[in-house]
Protein backbone atom coordinates (compact mmCIF):
# COMPACT_ATOMS: atom_id res chain seq x y z
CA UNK A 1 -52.45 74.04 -11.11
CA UNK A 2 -51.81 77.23 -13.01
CA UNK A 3 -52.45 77.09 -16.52
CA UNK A 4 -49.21 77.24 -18.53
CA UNK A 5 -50.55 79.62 -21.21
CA UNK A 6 -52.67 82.50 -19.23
CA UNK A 7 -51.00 81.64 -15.74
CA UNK A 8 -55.20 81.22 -14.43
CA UNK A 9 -55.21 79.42 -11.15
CA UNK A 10 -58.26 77.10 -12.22
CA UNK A 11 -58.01 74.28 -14.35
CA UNK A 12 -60.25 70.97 -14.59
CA UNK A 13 -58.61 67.62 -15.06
CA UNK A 14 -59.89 65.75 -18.42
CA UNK A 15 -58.63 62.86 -18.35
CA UNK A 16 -56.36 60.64 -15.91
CA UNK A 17 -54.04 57.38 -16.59
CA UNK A 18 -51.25 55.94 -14.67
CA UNK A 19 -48.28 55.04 -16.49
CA UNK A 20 -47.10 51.31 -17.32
CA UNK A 21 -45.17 50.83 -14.52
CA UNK A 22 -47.23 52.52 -11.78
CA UNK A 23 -44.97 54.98 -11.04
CA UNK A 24 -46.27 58.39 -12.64
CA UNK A 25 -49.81 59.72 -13.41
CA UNK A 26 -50.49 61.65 -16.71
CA UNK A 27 -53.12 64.11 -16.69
CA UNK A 28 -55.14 66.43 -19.60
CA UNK A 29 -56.42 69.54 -18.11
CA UNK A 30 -58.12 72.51 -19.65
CA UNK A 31 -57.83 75.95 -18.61
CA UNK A 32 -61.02 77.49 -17.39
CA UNK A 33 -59.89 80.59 -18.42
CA UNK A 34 -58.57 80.50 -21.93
CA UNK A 35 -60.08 77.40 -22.84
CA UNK A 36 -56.21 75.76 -23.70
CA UNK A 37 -55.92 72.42 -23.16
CA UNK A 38 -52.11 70.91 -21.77
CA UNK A 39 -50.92 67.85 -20.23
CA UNK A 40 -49.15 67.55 -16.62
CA UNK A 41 -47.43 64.44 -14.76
CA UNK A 42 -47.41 63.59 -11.52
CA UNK A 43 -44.51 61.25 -9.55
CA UNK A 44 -43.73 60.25 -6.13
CA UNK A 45 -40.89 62.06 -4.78
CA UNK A 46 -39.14 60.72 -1.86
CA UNK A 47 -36.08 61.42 -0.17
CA UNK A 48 -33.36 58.82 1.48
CA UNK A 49 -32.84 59.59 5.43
CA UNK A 50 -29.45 61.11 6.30
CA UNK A 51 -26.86 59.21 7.33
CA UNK A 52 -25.43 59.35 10.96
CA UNK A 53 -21.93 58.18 10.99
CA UNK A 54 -20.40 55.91 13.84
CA UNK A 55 -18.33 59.25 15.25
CA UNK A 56 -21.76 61.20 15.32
CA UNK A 57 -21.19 63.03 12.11
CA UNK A 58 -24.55 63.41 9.44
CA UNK A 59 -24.11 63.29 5.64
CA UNK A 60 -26.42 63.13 2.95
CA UNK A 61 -27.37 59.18 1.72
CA UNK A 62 -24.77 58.92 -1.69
CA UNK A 63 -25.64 56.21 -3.81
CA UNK A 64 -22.58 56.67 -5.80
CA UNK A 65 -20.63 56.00 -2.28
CA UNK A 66 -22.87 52.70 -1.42
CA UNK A 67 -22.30 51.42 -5.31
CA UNK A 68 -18.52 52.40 -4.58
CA UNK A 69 -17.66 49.97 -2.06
CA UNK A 70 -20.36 47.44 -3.06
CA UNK A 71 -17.85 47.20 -6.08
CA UNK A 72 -14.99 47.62 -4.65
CA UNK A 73 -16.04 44.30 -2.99
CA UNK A 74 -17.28 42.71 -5.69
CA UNK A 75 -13.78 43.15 -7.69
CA UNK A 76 -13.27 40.56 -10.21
CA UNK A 77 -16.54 38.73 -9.09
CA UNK A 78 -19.01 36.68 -11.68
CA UNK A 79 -21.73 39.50 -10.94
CA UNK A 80 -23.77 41.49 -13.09
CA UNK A 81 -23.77 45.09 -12.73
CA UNK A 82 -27.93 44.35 -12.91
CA UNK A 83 -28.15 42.22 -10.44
CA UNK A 84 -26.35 45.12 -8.17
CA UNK A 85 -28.25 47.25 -9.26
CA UNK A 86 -31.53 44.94 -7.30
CA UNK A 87 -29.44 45.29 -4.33
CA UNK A 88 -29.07 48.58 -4.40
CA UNK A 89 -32.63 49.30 -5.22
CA UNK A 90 -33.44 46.71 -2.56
CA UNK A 91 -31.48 48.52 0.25
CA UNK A 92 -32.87 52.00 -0.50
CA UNK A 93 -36.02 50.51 -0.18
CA UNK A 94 -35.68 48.92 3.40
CA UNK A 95 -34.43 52.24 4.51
CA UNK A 96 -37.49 54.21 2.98
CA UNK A 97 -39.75 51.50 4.54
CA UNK A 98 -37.73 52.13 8.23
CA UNK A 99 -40.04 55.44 7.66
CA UNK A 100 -37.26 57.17 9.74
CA UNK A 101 -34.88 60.69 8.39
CA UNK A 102 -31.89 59.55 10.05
CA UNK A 103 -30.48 56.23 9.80
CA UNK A 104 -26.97 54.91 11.54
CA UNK A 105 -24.14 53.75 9.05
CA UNK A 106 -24.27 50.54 10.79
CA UNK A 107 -27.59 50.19 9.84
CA UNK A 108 -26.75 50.44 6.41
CA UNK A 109 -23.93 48.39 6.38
CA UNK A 110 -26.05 45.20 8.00
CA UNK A 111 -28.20 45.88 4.97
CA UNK A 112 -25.35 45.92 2.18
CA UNK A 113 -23.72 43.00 4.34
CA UNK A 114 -27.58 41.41 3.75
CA UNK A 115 -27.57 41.90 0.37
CA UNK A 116 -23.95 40.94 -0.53
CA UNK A 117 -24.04 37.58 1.41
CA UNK A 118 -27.44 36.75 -1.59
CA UNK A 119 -25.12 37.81 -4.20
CA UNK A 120 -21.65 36.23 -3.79
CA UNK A 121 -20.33 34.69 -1.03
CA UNK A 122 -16.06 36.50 -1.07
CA UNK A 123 -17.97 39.48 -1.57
CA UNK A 124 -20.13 39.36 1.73
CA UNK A 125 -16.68 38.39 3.68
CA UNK A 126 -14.59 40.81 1.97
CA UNK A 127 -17.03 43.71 2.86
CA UNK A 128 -17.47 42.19 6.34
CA UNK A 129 -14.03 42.15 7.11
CA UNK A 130 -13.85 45.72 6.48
CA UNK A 131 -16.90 46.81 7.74
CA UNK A 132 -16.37 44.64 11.34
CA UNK A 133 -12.90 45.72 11.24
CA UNK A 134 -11.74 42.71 12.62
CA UNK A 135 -8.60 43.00 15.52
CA UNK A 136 -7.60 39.22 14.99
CA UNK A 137 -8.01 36.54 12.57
CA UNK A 138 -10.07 33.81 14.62
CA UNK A 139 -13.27 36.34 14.55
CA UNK A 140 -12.39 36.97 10.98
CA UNK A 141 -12.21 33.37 10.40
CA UNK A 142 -14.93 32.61 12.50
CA UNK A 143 -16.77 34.60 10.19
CA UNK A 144 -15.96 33.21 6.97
CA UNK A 145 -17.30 29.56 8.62
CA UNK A 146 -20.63 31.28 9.01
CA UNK A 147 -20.70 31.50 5.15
């Protein structure tokens, strides 16, 4: 770490703590240089895997997009915008835990579909019937029995 004040190379950490929630470390060094003392944090960066699309194409994970058409089936729905936000947070974190940089769109939609079907049940089938793109209405009703 290069102090902020001389631009040394060498510092020594002080003092260490981990923030409430766990998710960033906060550490005093001192410069070993100039003597200056200054504070640096530390977080976890991670990226979301690409997204391969069902025609072959990549594009970058959107979370805007995934929130879009969670909402767009949720429309006029009893559900909190918090409780979407779990789901969201949920499905990122099944596809960071897949450990993998590339992950199929129908991969991702299984997991929305997952997620929608815990949080309202017209939701899950109006999604699905998009999603499955359904030729005739027995599968599509088929479907909405399973619920």
């Amino acid at each position: 770490m290069h102090c902020p004040f001389c631009k040394h190379e060498q510092t020594q950490v002080i003092d260490s703590r981990t923030s409430e929630d766990g998710t960033t470390i906060r550490r005093r060094r001192r410069c070993l240089k100039c003597e200056k003392r200054f504070t640096t944090y530390e977080r976890v960066e991670l990226s979301m895997p690409s997204i391969i699309k069902r025609g072959g194409g990549r594009c970058e994970y959107d979370q805007k997009k995934l929130r879009a058409s969670m909402m767009l089936a949720l429309r006029k729905r009893p559900v909190s915008r918090e409780r979407v936000d779990e789901a969201i947070n949920r499905i990122e974190q099944k596809m960071l835990a897949l450990g993998e940089r590339e992950v199929r769109s129908d991969r991702l939609g299984e997991l929305v579909m997952g997620e929608l079907r815990g949080l309202d049940k017209v939701a899950y089938v109006r999604f699905a019937s998009v999603y499955r793109n359904f030729e005739d209405v027995q599968k599509f009703a088929d479907m909405a029995r399973e619920v």
